[in-house]
C-alpha atoms as a PDB file:
ATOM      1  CA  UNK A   1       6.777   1.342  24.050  1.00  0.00           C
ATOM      2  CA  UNK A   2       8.568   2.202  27.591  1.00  0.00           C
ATOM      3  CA  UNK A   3      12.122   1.638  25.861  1.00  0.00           C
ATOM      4  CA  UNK A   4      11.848   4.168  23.395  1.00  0.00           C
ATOM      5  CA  UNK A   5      10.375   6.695  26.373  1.00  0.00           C
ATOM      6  CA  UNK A   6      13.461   5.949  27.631  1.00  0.00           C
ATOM      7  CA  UNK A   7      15.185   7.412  24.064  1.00  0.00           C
ATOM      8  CA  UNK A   8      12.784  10.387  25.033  1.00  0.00           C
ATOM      9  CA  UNK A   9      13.421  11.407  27.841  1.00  0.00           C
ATOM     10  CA  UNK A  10      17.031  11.753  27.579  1.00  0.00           C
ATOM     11  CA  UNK A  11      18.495  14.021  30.247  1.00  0.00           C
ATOM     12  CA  UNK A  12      19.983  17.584  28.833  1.00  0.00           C
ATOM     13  CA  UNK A  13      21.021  15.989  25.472  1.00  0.00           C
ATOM     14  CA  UNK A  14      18.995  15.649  22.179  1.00  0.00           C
ATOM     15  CA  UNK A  15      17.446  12.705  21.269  1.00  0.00           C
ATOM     16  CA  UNK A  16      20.252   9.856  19.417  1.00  0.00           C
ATOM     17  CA  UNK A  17      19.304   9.844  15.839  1.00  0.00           C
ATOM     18  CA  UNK A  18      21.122   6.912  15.246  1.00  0.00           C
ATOM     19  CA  UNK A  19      23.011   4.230  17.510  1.00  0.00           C
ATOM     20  CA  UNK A  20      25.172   1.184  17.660  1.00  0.00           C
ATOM     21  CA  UNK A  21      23.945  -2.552  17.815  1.00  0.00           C
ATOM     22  CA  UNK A  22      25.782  -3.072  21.144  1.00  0.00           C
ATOM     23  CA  UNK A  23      23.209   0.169  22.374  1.00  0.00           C
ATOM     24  CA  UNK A  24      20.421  -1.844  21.002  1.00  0.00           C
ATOM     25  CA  UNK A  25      20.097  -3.867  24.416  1.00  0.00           C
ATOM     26  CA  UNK A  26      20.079  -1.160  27.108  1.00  0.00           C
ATOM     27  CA  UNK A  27      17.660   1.130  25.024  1.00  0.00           C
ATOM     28  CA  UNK A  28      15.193  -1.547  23.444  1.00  0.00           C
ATOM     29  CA  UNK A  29      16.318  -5.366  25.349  1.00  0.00           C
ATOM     30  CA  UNK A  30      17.412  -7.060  21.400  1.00  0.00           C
ATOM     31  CA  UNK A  31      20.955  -8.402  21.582  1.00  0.00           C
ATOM     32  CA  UNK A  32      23.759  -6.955  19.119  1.00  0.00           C
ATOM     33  CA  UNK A  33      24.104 -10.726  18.142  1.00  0.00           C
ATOM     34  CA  UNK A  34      20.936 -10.956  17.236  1.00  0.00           C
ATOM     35  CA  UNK A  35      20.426  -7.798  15.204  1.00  0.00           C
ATOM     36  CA  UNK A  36      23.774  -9.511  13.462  1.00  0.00           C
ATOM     37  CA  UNK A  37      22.184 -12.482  12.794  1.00  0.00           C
ATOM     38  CA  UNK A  38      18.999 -10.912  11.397  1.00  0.00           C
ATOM     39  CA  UNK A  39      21.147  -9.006   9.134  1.00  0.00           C
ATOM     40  CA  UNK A  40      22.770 -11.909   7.441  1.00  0.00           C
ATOM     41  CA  UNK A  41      18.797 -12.845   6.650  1.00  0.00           C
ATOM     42  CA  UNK A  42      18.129  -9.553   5.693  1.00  0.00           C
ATOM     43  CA  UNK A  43      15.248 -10.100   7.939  1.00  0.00           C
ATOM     44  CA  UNK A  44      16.301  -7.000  10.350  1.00  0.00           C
ATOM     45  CA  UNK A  45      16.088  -3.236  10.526  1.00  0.00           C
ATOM     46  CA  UNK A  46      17.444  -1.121   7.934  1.00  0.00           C
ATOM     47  CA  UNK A  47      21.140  -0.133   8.817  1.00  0.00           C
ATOM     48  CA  UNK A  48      23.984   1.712   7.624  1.00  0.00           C
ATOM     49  CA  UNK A  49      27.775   0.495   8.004  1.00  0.00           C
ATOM     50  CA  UNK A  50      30.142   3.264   8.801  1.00  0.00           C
ATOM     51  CA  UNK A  51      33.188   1.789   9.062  1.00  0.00           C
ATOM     52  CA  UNK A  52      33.262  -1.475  10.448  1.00  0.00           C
ATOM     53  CA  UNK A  53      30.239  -0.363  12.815  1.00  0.00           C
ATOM     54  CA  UNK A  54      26.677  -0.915  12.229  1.00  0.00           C
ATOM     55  CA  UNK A  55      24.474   1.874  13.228  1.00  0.00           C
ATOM     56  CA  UNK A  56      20.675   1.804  12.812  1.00  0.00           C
ATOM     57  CA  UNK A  57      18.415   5.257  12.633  1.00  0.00           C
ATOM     58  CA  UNK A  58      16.099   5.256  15.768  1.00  0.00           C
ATOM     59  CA  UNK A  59      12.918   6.128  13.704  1.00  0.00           C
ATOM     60  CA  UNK A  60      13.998   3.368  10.934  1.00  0.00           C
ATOM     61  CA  UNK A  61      14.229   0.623  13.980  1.00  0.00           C
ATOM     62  CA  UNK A  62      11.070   1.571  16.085  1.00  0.00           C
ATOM     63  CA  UNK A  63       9.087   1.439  12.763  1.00  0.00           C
ATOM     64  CA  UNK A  64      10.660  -1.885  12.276  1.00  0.00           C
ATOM     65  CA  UNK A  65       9.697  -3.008  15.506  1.00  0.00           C
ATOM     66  CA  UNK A  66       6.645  -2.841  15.737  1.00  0.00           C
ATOM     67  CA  UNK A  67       5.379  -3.172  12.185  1.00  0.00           C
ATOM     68  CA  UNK A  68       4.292  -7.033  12.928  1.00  0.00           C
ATOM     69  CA  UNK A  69       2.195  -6.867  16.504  1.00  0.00           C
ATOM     70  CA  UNK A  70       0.815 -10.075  17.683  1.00  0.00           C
ATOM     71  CA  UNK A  71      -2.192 -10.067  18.326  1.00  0.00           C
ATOM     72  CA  UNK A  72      -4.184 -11.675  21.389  1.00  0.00           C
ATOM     73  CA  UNK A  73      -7.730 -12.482  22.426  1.00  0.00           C
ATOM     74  CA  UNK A  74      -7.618 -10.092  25.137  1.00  0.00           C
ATOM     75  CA  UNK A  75      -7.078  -7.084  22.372  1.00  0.00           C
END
């Protein structure tokens, strides 16, 4: 998945074990109002609430992601 290469290949810092929904676009292209409103289905990622904040682990949310691929002929 090139977004979470992007989580890899982090310049001169360690890798983010966990981050904020509003980081969710620039690192993996899901809007924070999304994530919110697949957390009110409990359809989402696993999270955690620290404070008023939602933050999700990074291993947690790539497993989540893509733990349902579709499928297509050309596969």
């Amino acid at each position: 998945m090139e977004e979470y290469d992007l989580i890899n290949n982090l310049p001169n810092n360690p890798r983010p074990l966990f981050f904020r929904r509003t980081d969710a676009k620039k690192l993996f292209g899901i809007s924070p109002r999304q994530l919110e409103n697949l957390a009110m289905e409990r359809k989402g990622p696993p999270f955690f609430k620290v404070g008023k904040f939602a933050i999700y682990s990074v291993s947690d949310f790539v497993e989540w992601l893509t733990s349902n691929p579709v499928r297509t002929t050309n596969e």
